[in-house]
C-alpha atoms as a PDB file:
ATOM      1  CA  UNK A   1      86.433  94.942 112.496  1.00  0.00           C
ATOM      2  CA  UNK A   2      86.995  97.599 115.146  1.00  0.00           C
ATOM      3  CA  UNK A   3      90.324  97.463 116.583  1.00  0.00           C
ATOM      4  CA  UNK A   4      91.709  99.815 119.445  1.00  0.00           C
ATOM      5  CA  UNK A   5      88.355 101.856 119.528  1.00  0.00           C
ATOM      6  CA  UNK A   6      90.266 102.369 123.137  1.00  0.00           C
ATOM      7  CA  UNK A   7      93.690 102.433 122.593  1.00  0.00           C
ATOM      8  CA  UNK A   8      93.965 105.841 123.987  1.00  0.00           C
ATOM      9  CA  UNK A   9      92.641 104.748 127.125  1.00  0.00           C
ATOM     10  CA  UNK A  10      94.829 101.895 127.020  1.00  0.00           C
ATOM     11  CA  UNK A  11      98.259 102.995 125.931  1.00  0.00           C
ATOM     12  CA  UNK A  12     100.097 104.375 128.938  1.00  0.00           C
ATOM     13  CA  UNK A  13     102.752 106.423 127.445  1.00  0.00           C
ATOM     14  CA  UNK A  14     103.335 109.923 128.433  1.00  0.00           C
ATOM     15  CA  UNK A  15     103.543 112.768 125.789  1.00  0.00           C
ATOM     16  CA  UNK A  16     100.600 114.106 123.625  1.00  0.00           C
ATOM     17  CA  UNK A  17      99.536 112.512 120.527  1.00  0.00           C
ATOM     18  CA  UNK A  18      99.930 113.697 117.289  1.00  0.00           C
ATOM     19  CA  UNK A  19      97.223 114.042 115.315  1.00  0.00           C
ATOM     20  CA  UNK A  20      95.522 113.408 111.995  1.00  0.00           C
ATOM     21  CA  UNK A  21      92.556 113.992 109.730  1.00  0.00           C
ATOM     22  CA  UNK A  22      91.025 110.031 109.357  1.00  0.00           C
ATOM     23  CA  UNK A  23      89.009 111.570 106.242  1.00  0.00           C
ATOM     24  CA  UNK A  24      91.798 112.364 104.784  1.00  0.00           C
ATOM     25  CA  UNK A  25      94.393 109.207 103.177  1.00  0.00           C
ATOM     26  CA  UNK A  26      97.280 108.388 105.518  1.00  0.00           C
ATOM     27  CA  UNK A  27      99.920 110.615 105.081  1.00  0.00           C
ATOM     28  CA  UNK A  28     103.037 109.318 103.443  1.00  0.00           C
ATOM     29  CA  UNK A  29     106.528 110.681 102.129  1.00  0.00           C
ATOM     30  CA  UNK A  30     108.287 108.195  99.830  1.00  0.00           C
ATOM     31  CA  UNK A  31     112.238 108.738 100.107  1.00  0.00           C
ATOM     32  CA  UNK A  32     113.398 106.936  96.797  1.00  0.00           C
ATOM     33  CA  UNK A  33     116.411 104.432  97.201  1.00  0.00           C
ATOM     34  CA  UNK A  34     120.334 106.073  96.296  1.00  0.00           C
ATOM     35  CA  UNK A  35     120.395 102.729  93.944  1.00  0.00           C
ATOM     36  CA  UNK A  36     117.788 100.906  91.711  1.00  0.00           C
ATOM     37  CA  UNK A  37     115.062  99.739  93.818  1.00  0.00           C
ATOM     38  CA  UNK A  38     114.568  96.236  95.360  1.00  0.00           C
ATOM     39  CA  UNK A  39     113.116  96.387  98.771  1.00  0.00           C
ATOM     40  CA  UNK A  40     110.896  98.369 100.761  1.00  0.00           C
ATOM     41  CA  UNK A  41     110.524  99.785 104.127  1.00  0.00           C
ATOM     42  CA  UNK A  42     107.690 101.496 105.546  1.00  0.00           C
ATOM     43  CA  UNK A  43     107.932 102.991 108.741  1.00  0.00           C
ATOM     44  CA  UNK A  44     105.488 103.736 111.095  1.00  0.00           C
ATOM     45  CA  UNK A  45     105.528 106.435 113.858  1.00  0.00           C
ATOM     46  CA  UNK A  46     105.517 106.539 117.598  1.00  0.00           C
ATOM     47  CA  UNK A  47     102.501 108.093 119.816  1.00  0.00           C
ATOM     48  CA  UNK A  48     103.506 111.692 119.268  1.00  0.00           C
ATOM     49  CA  UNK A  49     105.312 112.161 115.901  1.00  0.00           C
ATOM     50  CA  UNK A  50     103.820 113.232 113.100  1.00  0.00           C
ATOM     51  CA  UNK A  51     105.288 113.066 109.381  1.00  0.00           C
ATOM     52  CA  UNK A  52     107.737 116.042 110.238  1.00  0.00           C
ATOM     53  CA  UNK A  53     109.066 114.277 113.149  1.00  0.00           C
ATOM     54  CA  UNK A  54     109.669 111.021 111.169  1.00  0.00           C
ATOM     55  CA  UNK A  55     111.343 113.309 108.544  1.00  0.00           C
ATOM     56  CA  UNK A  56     113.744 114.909 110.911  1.00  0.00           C
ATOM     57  CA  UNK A  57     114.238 111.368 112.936  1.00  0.00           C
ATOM     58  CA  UNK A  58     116.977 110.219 110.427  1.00  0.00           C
ATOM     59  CA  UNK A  59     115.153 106.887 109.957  1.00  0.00           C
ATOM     60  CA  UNK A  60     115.009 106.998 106.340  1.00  0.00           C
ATOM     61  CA  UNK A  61     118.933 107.852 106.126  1.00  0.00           C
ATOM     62  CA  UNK A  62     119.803 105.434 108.088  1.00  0.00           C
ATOM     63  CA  UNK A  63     118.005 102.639 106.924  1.00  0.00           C
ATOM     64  CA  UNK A  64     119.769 103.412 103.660  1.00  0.00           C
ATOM     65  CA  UNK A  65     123.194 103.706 104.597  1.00  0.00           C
ATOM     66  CA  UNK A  66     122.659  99.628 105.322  1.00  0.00           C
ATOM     67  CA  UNK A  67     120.157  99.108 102.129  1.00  0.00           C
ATOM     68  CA  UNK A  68     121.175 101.094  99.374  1.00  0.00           C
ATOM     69  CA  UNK A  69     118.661  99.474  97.144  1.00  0.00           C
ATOM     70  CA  UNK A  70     115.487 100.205  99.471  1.00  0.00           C
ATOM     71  CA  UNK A  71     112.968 102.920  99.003  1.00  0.00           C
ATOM     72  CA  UNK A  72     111.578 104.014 102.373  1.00  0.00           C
ATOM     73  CA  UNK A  73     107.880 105.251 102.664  1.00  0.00           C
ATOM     74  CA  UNK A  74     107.627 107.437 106.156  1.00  0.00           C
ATOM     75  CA  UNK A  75     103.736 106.657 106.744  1.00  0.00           C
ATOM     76  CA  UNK A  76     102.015 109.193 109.920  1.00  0.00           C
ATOM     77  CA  UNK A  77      99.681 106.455 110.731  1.00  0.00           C
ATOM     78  CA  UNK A  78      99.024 108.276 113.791  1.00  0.00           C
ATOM     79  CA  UNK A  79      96.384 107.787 117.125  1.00  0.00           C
ATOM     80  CA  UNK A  80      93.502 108.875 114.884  1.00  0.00           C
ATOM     81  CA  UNK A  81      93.615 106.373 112.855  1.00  0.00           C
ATOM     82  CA  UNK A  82      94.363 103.616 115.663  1.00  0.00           C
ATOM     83  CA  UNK A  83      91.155 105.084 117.629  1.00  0.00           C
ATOM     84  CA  UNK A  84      88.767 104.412 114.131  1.00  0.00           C
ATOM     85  CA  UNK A  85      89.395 100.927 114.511  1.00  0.00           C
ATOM     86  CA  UNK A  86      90.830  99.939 111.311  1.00  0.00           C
ATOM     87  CA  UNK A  87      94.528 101.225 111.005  1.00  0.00           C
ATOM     88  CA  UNK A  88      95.735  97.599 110.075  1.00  0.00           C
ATOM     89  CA  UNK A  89      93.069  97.996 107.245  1.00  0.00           C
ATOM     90  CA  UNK A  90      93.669 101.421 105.785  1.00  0.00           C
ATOM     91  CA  UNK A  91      97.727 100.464 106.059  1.00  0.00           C
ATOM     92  CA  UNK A  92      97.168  97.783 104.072  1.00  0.00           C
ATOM     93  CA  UNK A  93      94.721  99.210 101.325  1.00  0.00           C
ATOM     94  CA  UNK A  94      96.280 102.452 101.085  1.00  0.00           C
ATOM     95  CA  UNK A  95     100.234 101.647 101.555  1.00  0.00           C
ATOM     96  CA  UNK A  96     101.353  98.439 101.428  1.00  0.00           C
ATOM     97  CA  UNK A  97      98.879  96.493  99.021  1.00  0.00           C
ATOM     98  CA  UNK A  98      99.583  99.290  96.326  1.00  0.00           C
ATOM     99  CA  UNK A  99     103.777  98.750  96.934  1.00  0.00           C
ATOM    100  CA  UNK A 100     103.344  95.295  96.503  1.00  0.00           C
ATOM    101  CA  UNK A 101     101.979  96.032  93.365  1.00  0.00           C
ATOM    102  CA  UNK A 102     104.922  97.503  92.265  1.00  0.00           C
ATOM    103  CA  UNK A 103     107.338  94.522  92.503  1.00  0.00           C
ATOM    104  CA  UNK A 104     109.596  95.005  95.329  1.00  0.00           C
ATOM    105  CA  UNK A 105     110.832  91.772  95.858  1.00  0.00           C
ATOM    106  CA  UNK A 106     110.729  92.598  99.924  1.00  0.00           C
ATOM    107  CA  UNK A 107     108.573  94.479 101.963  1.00  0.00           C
ATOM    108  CA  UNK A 108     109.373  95.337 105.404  1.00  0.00           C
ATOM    109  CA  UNK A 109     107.437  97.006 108.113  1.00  0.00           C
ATOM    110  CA  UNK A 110     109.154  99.169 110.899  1.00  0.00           C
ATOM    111  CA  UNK A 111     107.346 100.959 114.005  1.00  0.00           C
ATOM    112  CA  UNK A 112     108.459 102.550 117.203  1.00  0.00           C
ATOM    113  CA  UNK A 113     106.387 102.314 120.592  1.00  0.00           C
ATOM    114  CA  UNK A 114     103.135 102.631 119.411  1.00  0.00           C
ATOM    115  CA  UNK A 115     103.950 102.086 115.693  1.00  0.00           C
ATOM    116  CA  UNK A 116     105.956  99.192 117.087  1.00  0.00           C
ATOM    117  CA  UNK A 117     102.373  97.732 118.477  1.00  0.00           C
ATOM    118  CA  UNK A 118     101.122  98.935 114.766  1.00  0.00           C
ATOM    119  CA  UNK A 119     103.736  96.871 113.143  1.00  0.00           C
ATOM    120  CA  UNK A 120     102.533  93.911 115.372  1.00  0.00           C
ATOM    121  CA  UNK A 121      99.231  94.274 114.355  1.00  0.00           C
ATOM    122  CA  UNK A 122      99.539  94.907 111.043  1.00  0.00           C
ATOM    123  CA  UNK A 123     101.565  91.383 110.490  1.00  0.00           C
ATOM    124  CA  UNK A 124      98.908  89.115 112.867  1.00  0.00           C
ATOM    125  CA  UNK A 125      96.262  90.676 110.427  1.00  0.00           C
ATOM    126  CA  UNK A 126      97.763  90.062 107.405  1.00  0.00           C
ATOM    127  CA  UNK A 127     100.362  87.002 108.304  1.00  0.00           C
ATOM    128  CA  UNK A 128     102.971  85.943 106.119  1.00  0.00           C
ATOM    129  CA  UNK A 129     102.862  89.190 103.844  1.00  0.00           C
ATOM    130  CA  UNK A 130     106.098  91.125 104.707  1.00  0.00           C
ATOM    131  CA  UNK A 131     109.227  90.053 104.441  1.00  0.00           C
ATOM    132  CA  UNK A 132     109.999  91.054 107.992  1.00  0.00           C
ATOM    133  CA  UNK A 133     109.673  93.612 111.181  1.00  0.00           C
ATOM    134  CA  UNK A 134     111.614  95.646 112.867  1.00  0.00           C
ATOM    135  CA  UNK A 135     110.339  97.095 116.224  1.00  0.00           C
ATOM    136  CA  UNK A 136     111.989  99.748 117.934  1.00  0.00           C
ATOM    137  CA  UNK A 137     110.395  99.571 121.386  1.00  0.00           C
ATOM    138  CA  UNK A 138     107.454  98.510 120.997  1.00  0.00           C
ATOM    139  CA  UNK A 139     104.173  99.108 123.188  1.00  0.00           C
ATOM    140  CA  UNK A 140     102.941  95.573 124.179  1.00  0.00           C
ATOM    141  CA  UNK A 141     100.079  95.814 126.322  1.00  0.00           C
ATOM    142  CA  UNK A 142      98.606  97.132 129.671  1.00  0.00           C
ATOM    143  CA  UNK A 143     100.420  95.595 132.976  1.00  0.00           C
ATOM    144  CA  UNK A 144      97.600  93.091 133.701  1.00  0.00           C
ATOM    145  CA  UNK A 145      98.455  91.364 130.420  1.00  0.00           C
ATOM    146  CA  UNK A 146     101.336  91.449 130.453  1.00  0.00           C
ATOM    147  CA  UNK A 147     101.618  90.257 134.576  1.00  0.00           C
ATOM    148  CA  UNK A 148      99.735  87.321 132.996  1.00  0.00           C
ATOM    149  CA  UNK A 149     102.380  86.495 130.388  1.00  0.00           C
ATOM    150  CA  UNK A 150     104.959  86.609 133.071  1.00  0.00           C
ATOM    151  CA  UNK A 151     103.493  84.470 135.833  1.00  0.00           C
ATOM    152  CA  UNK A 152     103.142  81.858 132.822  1.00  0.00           C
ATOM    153  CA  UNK A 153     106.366  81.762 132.542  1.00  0.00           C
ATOM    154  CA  UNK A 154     106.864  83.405 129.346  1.00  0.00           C
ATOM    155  CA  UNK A 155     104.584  83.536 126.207  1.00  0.00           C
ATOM    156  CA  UNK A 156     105.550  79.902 125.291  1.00  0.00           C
ATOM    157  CA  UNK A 157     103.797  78.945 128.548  1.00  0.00           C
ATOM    158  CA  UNK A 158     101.009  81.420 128.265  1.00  0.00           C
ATOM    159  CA  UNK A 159      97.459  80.041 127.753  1.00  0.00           C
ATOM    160  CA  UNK A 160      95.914  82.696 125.399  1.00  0.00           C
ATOM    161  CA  UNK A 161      92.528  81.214 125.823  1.00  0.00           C
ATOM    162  CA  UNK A 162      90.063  80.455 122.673  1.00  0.00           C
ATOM    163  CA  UNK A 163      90.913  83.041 119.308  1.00  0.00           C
ATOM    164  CA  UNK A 164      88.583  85.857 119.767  1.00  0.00           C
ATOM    165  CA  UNK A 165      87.399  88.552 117.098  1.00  0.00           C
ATOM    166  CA  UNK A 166      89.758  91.472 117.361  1.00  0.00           C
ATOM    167  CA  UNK A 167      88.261  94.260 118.935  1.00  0.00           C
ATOM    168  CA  UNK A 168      89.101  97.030 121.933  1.00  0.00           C
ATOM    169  CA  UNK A 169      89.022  94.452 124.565  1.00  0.00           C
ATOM    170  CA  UNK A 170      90.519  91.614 122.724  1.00  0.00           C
ATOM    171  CA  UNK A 171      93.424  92.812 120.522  1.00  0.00           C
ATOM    172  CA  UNK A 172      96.118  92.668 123.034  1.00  0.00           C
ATOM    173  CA  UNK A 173      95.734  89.288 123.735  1.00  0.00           C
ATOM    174  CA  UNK A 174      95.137  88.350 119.999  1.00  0.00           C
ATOM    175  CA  UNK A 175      98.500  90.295 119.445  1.00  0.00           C
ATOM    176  CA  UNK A 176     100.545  88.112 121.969  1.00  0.00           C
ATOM    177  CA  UNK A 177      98.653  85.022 120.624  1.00  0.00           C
ATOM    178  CA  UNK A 178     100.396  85.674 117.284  1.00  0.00           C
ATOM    179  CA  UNK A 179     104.263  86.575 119.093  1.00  0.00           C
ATOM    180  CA  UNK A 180     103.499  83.349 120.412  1.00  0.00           C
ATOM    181  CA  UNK A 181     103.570  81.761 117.323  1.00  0.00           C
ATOM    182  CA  UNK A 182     106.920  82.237 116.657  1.00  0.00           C
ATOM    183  CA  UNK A 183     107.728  80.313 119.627  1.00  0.00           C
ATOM    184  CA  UNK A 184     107.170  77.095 117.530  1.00  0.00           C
ATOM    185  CA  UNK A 185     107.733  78.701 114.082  1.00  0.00           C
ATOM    186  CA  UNK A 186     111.211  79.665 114.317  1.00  0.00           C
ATOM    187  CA  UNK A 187     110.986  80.760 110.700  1.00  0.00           C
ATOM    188  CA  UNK A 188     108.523  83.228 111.575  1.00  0.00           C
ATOM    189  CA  UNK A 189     110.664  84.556 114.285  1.00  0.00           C
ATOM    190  CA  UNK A 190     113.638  84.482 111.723  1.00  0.00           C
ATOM    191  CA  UNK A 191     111.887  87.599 110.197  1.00  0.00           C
ATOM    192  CA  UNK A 192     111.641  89.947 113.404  1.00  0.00           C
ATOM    193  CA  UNK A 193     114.172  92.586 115.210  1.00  0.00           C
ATOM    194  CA  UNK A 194     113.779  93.925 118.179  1.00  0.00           C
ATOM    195  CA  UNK A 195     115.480  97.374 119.492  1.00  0.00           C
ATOM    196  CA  UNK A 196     115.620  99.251 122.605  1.00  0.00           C
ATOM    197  CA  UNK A 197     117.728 101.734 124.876  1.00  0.00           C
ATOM    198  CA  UNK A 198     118.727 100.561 128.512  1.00  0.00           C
ATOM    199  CA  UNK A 199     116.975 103.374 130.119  1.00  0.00           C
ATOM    200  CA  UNK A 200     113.600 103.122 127.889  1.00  0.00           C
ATOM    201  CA  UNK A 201     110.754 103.757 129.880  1.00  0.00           C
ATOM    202  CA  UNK A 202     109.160 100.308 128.559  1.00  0.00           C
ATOM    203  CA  UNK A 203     112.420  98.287 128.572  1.00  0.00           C
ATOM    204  CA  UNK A 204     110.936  96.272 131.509  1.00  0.00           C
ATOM    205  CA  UNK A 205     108.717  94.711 129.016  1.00  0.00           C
ATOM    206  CA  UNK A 206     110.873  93.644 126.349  1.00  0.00           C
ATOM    207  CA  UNK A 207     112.508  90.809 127.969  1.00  0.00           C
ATOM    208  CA  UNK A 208     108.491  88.933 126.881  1.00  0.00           C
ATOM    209  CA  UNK A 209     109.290  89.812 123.662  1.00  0.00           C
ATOM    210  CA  UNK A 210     113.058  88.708 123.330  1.00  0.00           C
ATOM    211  CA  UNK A 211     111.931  85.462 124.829  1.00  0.00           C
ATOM    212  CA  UNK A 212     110.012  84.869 121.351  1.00  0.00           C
ATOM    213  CA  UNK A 213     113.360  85.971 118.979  1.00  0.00           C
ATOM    214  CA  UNK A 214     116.116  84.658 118.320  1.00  0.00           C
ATOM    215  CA  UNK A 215     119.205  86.351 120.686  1.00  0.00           C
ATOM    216  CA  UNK A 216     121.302  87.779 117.696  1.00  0.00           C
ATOM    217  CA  UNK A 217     118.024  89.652 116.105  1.00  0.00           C
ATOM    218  CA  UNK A 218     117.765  91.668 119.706  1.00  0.00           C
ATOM    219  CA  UNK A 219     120.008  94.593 119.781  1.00  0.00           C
ATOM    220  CA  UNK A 220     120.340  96.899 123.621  1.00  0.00           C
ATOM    221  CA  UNK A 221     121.730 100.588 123.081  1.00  0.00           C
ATOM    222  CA  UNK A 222     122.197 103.147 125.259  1.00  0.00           C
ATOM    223  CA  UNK A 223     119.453 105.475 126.033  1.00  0.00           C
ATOM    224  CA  UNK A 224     115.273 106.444 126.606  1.00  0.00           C
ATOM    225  CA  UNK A 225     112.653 106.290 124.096  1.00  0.00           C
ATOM    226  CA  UNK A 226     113.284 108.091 121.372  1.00  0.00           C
ATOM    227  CA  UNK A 227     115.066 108.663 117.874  1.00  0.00           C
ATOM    228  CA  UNK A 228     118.057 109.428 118.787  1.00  0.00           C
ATOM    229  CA  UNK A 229     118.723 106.048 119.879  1.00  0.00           C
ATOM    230  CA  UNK A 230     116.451 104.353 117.168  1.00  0.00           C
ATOM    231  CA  UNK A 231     117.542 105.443 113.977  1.00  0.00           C
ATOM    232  CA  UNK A 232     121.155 105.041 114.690  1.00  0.00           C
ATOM    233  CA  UNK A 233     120.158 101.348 115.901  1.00  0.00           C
ATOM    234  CA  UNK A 234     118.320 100.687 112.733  1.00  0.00           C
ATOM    235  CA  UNK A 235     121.142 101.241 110.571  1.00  0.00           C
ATOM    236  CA  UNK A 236     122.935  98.371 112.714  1.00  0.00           C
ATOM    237  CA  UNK A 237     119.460  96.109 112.284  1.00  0.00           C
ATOM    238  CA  UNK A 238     119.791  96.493 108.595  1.00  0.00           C
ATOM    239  CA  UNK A 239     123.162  96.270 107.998  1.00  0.00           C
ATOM    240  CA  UNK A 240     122.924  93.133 110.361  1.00  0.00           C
ATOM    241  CA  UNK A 241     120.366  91.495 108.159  1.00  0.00           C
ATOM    242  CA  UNK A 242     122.490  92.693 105.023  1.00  0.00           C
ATOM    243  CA  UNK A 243     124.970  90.620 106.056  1.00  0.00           C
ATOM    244  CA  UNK A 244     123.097  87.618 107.209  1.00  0.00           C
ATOM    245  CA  UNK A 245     121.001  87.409 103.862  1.00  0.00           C
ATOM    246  CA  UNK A 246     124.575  87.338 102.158  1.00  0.00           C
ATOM    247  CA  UNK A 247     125.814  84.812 103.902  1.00  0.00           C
ATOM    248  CA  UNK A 248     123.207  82.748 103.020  1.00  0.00           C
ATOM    249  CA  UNK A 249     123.951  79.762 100.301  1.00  0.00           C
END
């Protein structure tokens, strides 16, 4: 299945992409959890960070100082492997199916802007295998699309038109076909956060997004699209869902 063969046609974000070797497996640094491990988190990166930039972002710290107990895998899943059409694929066989393996008894996916779109992708592939998502600002789709979603009146109103094989042409619509989902599986949408800075350059498409979630699981910070307004976000998300998960009979 050949998915994004054109995504770098198709994403319009400024900034170079990193790069990768697609021969080579996806690169990965495991940060082991401060505690024994339960849980997992993988994150995935934006359009131009590479394994060093997720490294110095401060994700991995921060999604520990909420989760103690969670090992965090920093995975450079980067444009190459988008553009060879099976990132979803080579996530799944070469990360996440392995971790499972191991017994967490959660896996989570994270991704910002592009990795955000990753994360998306990954779960409409393989639905109903993580635990849950958390998307710092994600990339959603070219303005046509999304135009589309609006004049619907939102992607519960949107007619997504018969399920198509995923492919360059298809997968952004197949991707909003499975947000939309969680507009009548609330459980679904019980398992997804959503981040983003009031001066992103994508914040105007969010709001499509947030319209899927439930209000509490959206969280607006200060600031563009980058780190330094993600990672410190992140450790709110998980401390958030900490909290919620104890509170819970």
């Amino acid at each position: 299945m050949k998915i994004l063969a054109a995504t770098l046609a198709l994403i319009a974000l400024t900034g170079c992409a990193a790069g990768g070797d697609i021969r080579q497996p996806i690169p990965t640094q495991r940060i082991a959890a401060p505690q024994a491990a339960q849980r997992l988190v993988v994150v995935l990166p934006g359009r131009a960070d590479d394994l060093i930039a997720l490294q110095r972002s401060g994700i991995a710290a921060a999604i520990q100082s909420a989760w103690p107990d969670a090992d965090v895998i920093l995975a450079a899943l980067t444009m190459p492997y988008y553009r060879a059409g099976d990132a979803p694929q080579r996530l799944h066989r070469e990360i996440l199916q392995p971790a499972r393996a191991q017994g967490y008894r959660a896996v989570w996916l994270a991704g910002a802007s592009m990795g955000g779109m990753g994360t998306l992708l990954y779960d409409s592939t393989y639905p109903g295998e993580l635990a849950g998502l958390v998307l710092f600002a994600p990339y959603l789709g070219d303005d046509a699309l999304l135009r589309e979603i609006r004049d619907a009146g939102g992607v519960a109103h949107w007619q997504a038109g018969p399920p198509q094989p995923i492919n360059a042409d298809t997968w952004q619509r197949e991707l909003w076909r499975h947000v939309q989902t969680w507009t009548s599986q609330p459980a679904q949408a019980q398992r997804v956060w959503l981040t983003y800075g009031d001066k992103d350059r994508l914040r105007d498409t969010m709001p499509l997004l947030e319209a899927a979630l439930p209000p509490a699981q959206v969280l607006h910070r200060e600031g563009g699209h980058a780190w330094s307004v993600w990672s410190p976000a992140a450790a709110d998300v998980f401390r958030a869902i900490y909290l919620r998960d104890a509170a819970k009979p």
